[in-house]
Protein backbone atom coordinates (compact mmCIF):
# COMPACT_ATOMS: atom_id res chain seq x y z
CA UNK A 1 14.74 5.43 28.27
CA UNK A 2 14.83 6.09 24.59
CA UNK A 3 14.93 9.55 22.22
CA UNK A 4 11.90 10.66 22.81
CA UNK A 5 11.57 10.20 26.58
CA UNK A 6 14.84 11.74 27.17
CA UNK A 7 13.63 14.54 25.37
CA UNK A 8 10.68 15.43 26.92
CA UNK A 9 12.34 14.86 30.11
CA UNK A 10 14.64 17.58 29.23
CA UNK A 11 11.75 19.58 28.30
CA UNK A 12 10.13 19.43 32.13
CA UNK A 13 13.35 20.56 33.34
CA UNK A 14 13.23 23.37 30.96
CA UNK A 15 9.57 24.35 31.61
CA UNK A 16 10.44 23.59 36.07
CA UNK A 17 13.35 25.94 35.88
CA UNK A 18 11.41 28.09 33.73
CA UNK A 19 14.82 28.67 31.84
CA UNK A 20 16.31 30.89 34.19
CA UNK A 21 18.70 28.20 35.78
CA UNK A 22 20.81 26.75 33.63
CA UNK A 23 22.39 23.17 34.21
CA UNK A 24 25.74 23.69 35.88
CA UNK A 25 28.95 22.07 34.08
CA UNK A 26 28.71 18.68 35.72
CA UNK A 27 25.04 18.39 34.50
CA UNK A 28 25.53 19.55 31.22
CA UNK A 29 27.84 16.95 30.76
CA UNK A 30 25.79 14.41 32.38
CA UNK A 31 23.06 15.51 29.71
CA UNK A 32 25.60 15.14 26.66
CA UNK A 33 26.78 11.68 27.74
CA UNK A 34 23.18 10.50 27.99
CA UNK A 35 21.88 12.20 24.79
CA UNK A 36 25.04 10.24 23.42
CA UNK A 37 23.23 6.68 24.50
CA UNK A 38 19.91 7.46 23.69
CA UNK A 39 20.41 8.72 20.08
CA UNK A 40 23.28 5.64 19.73
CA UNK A 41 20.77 3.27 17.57
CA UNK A 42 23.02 -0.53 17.60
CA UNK A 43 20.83 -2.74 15.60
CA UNK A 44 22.25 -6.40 14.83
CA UNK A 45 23.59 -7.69 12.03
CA UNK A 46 20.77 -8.84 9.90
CA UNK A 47 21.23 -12.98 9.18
CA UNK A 48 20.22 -14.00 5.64
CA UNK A 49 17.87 -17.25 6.70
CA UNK A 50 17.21 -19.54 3.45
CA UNK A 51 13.58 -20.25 3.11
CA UNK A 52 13.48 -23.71 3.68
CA UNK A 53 12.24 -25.96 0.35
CA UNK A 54 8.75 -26.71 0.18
CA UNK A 55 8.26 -30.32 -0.60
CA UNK A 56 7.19 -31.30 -3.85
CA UNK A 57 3.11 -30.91 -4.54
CA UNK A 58 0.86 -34.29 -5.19
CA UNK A 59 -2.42 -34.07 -5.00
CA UNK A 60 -4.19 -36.42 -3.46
CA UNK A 61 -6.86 -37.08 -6.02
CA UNK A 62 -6.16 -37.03 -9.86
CA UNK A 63 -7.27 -33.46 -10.87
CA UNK A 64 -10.34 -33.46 -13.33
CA UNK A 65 -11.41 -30.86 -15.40
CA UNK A 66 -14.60 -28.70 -14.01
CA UNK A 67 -18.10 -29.06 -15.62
CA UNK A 68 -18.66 -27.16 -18.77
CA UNK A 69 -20.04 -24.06 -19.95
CA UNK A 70 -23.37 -23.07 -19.92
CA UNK A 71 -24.72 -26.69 -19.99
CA UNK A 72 -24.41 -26.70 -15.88
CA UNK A 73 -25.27 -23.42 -14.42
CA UNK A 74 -29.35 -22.70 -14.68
CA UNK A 75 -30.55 -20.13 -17.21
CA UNK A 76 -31.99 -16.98 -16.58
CA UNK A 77 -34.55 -15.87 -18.20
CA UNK A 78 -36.96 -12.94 -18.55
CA UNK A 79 -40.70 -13.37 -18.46
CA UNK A 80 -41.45 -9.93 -18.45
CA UNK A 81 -40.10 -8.92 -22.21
């Protein structure tokens, strides 16, 4: 049960008993000790992990320039003006 369950089990109890009966001692302390747990947050230690090392890059073909501009794309043109 985490936080927020806890809580809105406590809540129901409230709202059953309508807040006329109040937990004895024993529950009270019951309540205290578990509020204790619940609102306890342990995370682990966080472990630095080294990105392993990407091998070095060769292509597999020889890289050639692309074609070049405007000789290679089609021109537009307007025949309405």
């Amino acid at each position: 049960m985490d936080a927020q369950q806890f809580a809105y089990w406590l809540q129901g109890f409230v709202e059953l008993t309508g807040g006329k009966t109040a937990p004895t001692t024993e529950q009270w302390k019951m309540i205290c000790e578990h509020l204790a747990l619940v609102f306890k947050k342990v995370t682990p230690p966080l472990e630095q992990q080294k990105a392993p090392a990407l091998p070095p890059y060769t292509p597999s073909q020889p890289v050639m320039p692309g074609p070049a501009w405007p000789d290679t794309y089609p021109k537009i043109t307007c025949t309405v003006c």
